[in-house]
Structures are given as C-alpha cells and as structure tokens.
PDB file of N, CA and C in Angstrom:
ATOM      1  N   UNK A   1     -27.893  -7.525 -29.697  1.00  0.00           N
ATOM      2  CA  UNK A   1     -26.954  -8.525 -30.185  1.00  0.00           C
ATOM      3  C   UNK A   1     -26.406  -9.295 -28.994  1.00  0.00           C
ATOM      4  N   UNK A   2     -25.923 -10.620 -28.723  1.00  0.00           N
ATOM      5  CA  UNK A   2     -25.899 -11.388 -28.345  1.00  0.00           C
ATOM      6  C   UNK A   2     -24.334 -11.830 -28.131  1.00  0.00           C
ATOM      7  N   UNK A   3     -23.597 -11.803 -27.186  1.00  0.00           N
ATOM      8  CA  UNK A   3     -22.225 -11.857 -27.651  1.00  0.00           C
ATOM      9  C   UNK A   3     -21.641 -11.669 -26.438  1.00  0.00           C
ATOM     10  N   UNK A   4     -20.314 -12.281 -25.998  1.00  0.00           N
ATOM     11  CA  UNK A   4     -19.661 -11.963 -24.853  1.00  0.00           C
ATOM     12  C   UNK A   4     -19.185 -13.388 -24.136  1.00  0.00           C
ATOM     13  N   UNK A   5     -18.136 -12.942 -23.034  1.00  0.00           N
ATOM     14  CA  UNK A   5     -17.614 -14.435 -22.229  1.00  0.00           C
ATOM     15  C   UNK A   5     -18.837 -14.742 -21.069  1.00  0.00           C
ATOM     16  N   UNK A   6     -19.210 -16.017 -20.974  1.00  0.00           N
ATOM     17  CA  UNK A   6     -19.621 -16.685 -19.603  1.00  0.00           C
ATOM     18  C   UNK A   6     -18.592 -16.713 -18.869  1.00  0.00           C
ATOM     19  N   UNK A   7     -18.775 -16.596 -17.124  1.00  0.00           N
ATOM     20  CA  UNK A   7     -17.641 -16.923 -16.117  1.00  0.00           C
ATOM     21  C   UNK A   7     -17.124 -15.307 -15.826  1.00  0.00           C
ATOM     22  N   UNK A   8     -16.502 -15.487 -14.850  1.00  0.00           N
ATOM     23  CA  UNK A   8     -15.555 -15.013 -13.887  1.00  0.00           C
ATOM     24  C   UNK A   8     -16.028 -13.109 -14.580  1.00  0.00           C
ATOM     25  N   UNK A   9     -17.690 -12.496 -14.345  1.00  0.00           N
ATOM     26  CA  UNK A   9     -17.738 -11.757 -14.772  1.00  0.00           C
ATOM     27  C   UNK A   9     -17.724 -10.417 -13.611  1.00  0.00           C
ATOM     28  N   UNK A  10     -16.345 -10.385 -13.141  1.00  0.00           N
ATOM     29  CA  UNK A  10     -16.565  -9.369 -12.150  1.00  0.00           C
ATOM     30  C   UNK A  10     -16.775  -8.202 -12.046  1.00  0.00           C
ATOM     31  N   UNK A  11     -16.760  -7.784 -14.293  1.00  0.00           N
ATOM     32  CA  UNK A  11     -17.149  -6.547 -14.151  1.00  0.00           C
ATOM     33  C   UNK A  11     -18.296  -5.683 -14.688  1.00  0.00           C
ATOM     34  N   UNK A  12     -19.565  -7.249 -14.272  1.00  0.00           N
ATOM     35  CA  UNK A  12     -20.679  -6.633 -14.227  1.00  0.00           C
ATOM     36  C   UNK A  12     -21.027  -5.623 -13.718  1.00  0.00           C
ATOM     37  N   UNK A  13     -22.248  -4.770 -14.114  1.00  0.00           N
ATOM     38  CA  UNK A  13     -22.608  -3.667 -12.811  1.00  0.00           C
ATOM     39  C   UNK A  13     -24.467  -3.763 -12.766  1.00  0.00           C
ATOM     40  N   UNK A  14     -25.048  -3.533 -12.172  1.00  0.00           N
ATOM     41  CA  UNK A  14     -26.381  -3.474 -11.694  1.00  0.00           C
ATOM     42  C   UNK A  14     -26.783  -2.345 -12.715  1.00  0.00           C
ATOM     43  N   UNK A  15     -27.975  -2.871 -13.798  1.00  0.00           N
ATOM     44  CA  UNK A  15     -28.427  -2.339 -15.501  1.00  0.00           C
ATOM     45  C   UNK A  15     -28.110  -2.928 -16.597  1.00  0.00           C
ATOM     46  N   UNK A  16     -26.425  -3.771 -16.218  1.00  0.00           N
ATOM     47  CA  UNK A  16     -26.185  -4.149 -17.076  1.00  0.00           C
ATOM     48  C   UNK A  16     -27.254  -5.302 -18.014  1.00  0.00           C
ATOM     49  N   UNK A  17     -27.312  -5.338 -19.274  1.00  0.00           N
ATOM     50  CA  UNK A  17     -27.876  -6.596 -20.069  1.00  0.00           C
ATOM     51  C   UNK A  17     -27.166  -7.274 -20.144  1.00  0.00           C
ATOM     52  N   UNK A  18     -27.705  -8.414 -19.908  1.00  0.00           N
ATOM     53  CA  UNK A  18     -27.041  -9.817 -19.587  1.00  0.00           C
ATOM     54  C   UNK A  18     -27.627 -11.090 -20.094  1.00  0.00           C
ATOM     55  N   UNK A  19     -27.001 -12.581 -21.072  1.00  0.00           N
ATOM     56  CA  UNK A  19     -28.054 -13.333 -21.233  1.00  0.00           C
ATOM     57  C   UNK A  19     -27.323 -14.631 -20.237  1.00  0.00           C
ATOM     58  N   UNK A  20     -28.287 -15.636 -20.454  1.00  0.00           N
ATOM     59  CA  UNK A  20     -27.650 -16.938 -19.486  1.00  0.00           C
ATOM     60  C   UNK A  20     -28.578 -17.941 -20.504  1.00  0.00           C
ATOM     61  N   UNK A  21     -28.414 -19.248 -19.816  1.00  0.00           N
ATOM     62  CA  UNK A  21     -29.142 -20.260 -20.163  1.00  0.00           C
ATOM     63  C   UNK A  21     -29.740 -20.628 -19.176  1.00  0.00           C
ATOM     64  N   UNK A  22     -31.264 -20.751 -19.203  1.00  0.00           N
ATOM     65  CA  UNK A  22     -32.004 -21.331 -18.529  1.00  0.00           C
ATOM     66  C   UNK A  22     -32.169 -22.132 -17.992  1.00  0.00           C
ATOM     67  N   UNK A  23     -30.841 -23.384 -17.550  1.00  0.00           N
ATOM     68  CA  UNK A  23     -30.576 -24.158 -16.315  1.00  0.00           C
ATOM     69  C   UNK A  23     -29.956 -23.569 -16.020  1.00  0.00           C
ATOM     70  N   UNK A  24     -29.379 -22.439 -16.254  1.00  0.00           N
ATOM     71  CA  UNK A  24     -28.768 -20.993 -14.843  1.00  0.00           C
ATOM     72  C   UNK A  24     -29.336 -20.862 -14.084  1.00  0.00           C
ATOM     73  N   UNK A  25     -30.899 -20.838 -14.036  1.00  0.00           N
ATOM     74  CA  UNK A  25     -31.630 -20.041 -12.767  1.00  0.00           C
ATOM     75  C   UNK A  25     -31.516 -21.001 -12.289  1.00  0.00           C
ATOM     76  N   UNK A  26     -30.843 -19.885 -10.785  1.00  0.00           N
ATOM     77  CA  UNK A  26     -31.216 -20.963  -9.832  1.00  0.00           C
ATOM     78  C   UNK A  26     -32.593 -21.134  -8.708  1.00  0.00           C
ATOM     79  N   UNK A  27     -33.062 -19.346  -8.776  1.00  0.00           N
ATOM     80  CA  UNK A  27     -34.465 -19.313  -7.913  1.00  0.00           C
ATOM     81  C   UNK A  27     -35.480 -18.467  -9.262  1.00  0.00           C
ATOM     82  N   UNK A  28     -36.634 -18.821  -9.307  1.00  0.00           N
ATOM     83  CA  UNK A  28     -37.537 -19.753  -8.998  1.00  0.00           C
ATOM     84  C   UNK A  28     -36.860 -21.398  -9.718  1.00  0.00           C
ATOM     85  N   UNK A  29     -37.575 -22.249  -9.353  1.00  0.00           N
ATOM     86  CA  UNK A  29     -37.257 -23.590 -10.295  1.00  0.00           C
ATOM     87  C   UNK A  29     -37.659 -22.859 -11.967  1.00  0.00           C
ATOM     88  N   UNK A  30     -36.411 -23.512 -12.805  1.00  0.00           N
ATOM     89  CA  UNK A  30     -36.771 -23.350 -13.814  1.00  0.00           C
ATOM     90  C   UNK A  30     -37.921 -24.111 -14.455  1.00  0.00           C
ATOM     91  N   UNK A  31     -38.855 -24.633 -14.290  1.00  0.00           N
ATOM     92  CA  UNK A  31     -40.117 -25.508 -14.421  1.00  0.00           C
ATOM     93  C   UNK A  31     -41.191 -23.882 -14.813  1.00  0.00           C
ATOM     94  N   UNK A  32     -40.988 -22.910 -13.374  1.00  0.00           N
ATOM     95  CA  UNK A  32     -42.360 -21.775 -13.150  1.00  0.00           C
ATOM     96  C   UNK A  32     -41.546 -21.002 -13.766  1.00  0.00           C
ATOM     97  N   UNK A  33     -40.450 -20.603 -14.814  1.00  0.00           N
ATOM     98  CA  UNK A  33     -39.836 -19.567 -15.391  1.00  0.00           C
ATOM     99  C   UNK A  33     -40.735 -19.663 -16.552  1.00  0.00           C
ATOM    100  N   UNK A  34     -40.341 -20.604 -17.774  1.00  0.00           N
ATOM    101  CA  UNK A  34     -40.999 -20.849 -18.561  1.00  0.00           C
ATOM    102  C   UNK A  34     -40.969 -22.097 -19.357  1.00  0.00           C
ATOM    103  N   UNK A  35     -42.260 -23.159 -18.880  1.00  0.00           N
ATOM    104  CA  UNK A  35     -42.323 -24.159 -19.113  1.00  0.00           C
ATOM    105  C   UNK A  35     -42.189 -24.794 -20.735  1.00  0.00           C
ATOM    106  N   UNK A  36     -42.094 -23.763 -21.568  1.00  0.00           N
ATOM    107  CA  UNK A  36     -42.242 -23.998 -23.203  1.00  0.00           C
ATOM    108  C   UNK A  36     -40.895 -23.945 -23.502  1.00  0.00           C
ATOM    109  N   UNK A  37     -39.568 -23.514 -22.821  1.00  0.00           N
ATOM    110  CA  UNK A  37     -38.077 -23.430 -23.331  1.00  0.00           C
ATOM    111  C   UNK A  37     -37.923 -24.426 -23.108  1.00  0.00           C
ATOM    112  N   UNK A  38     -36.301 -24.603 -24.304  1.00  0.00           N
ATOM    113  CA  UNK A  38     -36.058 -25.566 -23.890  1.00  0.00           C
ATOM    114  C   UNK A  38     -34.425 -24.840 -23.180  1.00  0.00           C
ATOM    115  N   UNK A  39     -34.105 -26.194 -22.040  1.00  0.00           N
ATOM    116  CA  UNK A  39     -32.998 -25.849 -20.844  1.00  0.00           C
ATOM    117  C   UNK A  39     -31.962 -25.265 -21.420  1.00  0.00           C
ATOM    118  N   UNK A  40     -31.542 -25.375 -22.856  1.00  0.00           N
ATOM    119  CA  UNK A  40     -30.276 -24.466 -23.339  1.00  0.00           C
ATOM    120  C   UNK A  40     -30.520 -23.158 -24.523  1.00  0.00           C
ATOM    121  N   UNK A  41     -32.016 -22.987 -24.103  1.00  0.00           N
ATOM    122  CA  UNK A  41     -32.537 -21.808 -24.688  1.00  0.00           C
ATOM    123  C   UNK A  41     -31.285 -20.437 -24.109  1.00  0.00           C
ATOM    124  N   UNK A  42     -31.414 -19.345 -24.322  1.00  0.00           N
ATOM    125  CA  UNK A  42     -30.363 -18.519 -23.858  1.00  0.00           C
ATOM    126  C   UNK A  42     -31.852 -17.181 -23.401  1.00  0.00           C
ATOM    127  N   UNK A  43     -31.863 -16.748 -22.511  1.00  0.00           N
ATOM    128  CA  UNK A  43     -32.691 -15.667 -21.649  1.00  0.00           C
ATOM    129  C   UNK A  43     -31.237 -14.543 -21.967  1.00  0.00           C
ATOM    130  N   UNK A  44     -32.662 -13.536 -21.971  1.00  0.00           N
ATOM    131  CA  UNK A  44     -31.792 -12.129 -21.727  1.00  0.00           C
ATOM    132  C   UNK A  44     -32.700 -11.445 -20.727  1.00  0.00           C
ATOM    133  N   UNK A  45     -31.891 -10.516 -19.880  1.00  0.00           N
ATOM    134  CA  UNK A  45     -32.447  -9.725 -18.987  1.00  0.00           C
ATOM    135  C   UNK A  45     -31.640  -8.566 -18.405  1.00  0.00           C
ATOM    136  N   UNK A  46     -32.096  -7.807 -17.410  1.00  0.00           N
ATOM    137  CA  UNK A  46     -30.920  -6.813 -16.595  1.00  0.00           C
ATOM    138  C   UNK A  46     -30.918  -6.950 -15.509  1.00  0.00           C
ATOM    139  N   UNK A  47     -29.471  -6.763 -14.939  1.00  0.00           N
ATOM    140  CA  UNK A  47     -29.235  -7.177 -14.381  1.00  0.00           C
ATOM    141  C   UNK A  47     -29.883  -5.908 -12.691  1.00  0.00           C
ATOM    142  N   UNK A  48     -30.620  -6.189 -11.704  1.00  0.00           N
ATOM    143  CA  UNK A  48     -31.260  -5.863 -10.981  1.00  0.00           C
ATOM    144  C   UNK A  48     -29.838  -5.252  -9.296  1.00  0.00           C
ATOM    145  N   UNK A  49     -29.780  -6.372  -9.151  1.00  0.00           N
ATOM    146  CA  UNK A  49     -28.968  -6.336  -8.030  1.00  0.00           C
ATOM    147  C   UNK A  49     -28.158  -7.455  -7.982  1.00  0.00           C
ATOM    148  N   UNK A  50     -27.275  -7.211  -7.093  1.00  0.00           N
ATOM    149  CA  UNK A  50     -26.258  -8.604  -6.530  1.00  0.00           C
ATOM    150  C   UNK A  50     -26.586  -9.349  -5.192  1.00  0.00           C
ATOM    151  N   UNK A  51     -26.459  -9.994  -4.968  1.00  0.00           N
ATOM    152  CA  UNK A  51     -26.578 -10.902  -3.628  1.00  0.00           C
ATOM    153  C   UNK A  51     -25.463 -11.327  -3.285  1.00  0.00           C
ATOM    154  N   UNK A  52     -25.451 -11.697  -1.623  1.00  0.00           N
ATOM    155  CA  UNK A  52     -24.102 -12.378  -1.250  1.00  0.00           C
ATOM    156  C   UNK A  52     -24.921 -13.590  -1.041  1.00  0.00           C
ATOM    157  N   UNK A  53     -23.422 -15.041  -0.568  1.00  0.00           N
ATOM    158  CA  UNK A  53     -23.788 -16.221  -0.392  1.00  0.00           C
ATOM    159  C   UNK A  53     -22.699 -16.222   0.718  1.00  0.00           C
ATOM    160  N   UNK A  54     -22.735 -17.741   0.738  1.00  0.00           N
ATOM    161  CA  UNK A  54     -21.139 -18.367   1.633  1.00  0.00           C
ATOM    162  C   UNK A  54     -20.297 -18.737   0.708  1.00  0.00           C
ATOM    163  N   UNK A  55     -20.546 -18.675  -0.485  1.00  0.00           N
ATOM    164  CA  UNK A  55     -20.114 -18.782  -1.244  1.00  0.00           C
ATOM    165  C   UNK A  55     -18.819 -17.291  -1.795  1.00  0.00           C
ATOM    166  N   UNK A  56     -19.173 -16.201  -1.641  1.00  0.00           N
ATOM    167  CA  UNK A  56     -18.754 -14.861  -1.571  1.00  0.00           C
ATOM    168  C   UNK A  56     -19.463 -13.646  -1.748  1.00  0.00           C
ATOM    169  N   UNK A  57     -19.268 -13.078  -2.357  1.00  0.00           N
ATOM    170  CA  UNK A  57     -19.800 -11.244  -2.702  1.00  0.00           C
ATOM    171  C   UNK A  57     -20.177 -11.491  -3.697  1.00  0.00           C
ATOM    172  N   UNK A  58     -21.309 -11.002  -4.482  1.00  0.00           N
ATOM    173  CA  UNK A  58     -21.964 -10.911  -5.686  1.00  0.00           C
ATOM    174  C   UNK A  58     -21.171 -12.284  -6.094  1.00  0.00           C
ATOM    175  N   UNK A  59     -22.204 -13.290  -5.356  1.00  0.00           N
ATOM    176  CA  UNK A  59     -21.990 -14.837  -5.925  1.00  0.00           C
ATOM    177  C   UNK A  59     -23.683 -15.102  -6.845  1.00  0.00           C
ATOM    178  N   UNK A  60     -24.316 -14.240  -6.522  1.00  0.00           N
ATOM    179  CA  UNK A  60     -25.684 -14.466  -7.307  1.00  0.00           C
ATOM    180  C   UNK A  60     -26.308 -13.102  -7.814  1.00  0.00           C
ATOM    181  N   UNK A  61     -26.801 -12.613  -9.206  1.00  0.00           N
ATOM    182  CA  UNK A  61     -27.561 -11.829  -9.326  1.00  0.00           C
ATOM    183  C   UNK A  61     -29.272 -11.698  -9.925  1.00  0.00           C
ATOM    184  N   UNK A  62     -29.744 -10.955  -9.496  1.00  0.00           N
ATOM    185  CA  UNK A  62     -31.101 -10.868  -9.380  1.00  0.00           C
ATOM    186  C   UNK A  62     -31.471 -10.040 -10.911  1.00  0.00           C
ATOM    187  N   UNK A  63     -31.836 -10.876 -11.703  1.00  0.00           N
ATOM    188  CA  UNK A  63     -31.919 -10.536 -13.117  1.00  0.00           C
ATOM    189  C   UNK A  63     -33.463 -10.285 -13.703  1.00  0.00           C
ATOM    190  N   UNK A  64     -34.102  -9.304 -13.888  1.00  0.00           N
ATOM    191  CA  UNK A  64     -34.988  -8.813 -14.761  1.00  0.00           C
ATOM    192  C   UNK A  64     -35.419  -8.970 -15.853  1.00  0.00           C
ATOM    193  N   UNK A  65     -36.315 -10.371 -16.805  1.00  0.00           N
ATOM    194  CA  UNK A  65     -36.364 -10.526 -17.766  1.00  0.00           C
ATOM    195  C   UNK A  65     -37.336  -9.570 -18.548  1.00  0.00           C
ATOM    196  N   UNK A  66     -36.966  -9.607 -19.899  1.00  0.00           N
ATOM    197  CA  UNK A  66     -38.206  -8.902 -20.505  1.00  0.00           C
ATOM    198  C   UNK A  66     -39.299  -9.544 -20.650  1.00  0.00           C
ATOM    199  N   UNK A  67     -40.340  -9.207 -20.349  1.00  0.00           N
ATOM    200  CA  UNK A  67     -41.745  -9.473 -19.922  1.00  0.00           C
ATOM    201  C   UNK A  67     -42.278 -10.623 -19.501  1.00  0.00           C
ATOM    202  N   UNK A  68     -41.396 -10.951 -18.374  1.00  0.00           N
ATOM    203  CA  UNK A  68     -41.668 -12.100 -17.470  1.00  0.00           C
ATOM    204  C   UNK A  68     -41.567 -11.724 -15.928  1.00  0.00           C
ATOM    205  N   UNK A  69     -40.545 -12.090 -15.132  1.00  0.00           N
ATOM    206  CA  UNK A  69     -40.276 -12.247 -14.009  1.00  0.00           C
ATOM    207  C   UNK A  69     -39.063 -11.965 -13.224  1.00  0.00           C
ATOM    208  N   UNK A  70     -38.493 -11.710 -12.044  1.00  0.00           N
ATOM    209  CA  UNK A  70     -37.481 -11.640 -11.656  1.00  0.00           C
ATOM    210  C   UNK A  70     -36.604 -12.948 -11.284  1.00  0.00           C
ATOM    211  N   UNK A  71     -35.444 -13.393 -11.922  1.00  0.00           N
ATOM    212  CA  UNK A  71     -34.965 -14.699 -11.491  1.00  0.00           C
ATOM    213  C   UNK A  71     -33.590 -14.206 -10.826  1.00  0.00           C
ATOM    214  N   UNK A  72     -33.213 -15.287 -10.258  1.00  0.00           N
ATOM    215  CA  UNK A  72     -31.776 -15.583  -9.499  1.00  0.00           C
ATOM    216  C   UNK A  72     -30.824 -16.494  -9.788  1.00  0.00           C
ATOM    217  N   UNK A  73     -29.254 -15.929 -10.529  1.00  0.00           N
ATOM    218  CA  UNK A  73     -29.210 -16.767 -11.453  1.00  0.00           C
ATOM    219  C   UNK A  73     -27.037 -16.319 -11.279  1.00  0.00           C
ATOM    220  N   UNK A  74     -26.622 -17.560 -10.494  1.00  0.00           N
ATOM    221  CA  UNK A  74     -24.844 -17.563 -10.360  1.00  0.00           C
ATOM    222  C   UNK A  74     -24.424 -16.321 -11.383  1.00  0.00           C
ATOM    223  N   UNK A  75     -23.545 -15.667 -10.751  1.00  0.00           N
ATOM    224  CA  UNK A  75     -23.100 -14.328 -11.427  1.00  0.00           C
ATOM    225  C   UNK A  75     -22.694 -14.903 -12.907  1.00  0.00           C
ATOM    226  N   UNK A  76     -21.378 -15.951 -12.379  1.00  0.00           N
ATOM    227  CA  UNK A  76     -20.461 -17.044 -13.533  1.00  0.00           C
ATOM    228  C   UNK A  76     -20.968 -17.472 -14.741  1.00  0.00           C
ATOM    229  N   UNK A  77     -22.590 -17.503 -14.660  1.00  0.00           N
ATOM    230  CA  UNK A  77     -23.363 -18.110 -15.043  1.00  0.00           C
ATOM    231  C   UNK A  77     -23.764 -16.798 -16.821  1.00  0.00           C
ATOM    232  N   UNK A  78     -23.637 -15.947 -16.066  1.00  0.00           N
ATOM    233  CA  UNK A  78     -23.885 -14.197 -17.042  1.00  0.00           C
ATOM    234  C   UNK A  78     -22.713 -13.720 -18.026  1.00  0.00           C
ATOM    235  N   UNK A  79     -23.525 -13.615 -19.103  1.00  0.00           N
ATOM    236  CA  UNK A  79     -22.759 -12.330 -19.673  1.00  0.00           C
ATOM    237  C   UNK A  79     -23.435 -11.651 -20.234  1.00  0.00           C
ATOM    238  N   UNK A  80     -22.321 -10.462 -21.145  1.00  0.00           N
ATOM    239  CA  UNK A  80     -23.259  -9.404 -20.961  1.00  0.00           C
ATOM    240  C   UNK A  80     -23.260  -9.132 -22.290  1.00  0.00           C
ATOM    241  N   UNK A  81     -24.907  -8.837 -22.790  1.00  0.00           N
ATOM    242  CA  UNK A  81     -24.763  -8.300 -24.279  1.00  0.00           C
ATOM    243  C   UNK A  81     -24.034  -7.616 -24.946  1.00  0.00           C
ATOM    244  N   UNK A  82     -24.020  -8.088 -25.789  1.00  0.00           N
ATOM    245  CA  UNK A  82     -22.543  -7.106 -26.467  1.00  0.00           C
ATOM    246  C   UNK A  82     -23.372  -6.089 -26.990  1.00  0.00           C
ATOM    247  N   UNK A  83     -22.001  -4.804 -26.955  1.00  0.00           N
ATOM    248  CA  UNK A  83     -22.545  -3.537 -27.062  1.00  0.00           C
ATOM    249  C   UNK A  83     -22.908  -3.051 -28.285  1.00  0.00           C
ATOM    250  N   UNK A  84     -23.913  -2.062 -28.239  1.00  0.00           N
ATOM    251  CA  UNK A  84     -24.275  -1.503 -29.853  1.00  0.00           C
ATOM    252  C   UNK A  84     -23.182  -0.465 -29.846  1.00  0.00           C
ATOM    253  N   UNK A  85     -23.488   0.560 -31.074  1.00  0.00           N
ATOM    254  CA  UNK A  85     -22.827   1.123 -31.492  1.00  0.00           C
ATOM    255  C   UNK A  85     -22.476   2.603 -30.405  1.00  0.00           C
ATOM    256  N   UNK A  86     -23.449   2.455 -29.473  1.00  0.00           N
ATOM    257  CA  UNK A  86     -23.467   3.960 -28.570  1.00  0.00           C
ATOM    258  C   UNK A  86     -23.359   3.396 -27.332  1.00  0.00           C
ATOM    259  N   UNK A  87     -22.721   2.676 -27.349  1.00  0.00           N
ATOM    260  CA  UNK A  87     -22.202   1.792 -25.937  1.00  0.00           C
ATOM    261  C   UNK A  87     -21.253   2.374 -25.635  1.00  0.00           C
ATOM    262  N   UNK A  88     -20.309   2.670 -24.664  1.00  0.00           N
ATOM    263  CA  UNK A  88     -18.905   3.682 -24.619  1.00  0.00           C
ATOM    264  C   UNK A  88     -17.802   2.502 -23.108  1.00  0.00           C
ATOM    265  N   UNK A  89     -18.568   1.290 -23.314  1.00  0.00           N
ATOM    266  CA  UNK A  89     -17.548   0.609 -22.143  1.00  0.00           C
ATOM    267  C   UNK A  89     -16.475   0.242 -22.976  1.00  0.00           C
TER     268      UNK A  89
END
C-alpha cells in the first residue's frame, strides 16, 4: 500500500520501502531508468544506503527498485510505504 508524507524524512532507515516520482532520480538520468513511464509515475523501492553531499548528511539515498536497477534519488524526495498490518513502527 502506498501512503505517507514526501519531505523532511529524517526518519528513514536503510530497508526501509519507499516510493518517489520519477523526476526524483537524480542518478542515472531518468531517460536509462525507464523510458516507457511517464515523469509523475510513482516508483517503489528500498531503501539501500544514504549518501552525504555539501548539501548535508543523508542528503541522497541509494534506492533498490523491484526488478530494475539501483537509483539515486534526494532523501526529501521519499516516503515510505505505509505499513501493513505486521508493521510495529
């Protein structure tokens, strides 16, 4: 299920499921992600790791789609699937 705030998500953690919209990614170009979406399609994936920028600390995370690729995609940019029933956050 599909559900949750975009922005200021600081209390992601690395596993978490997460979806965005596909002018989120910011590495690879969204062109080689997947050329058949369209830009306000919504991607789901997990979330892999964090990255720093100059921007700050976990200003970007490294997200795991299902059966595609690894993208890089503004933390701000994430949220996180809302939980099923055996979720305990």
């Amino acid at each position: 299920m599909v559900g949750g705030e975009v922005g200021g998500n600081v209390d992601l953690r690395e596993g978490d499921a997460v979806y965005f919209a596909l002018e989120s990614v910011y590495l690879p170009a969204m062109q080689e992600v997947v050329a058949s979406l369209k830009p306000a399609d919504q991607l789901v994936g997990t979330i892999m790791q964090f990255s720093e920028s100059d921007a700050g600390v976990r200003a970007f995370a490294v997200v795991s789609l299902t059966s595609r690729s690894n993208v890089v995609v503004p933390v701000e940019k994430l949220a996180r699937v809302a939980a099923g029933p055996g979720d305990r956050r």
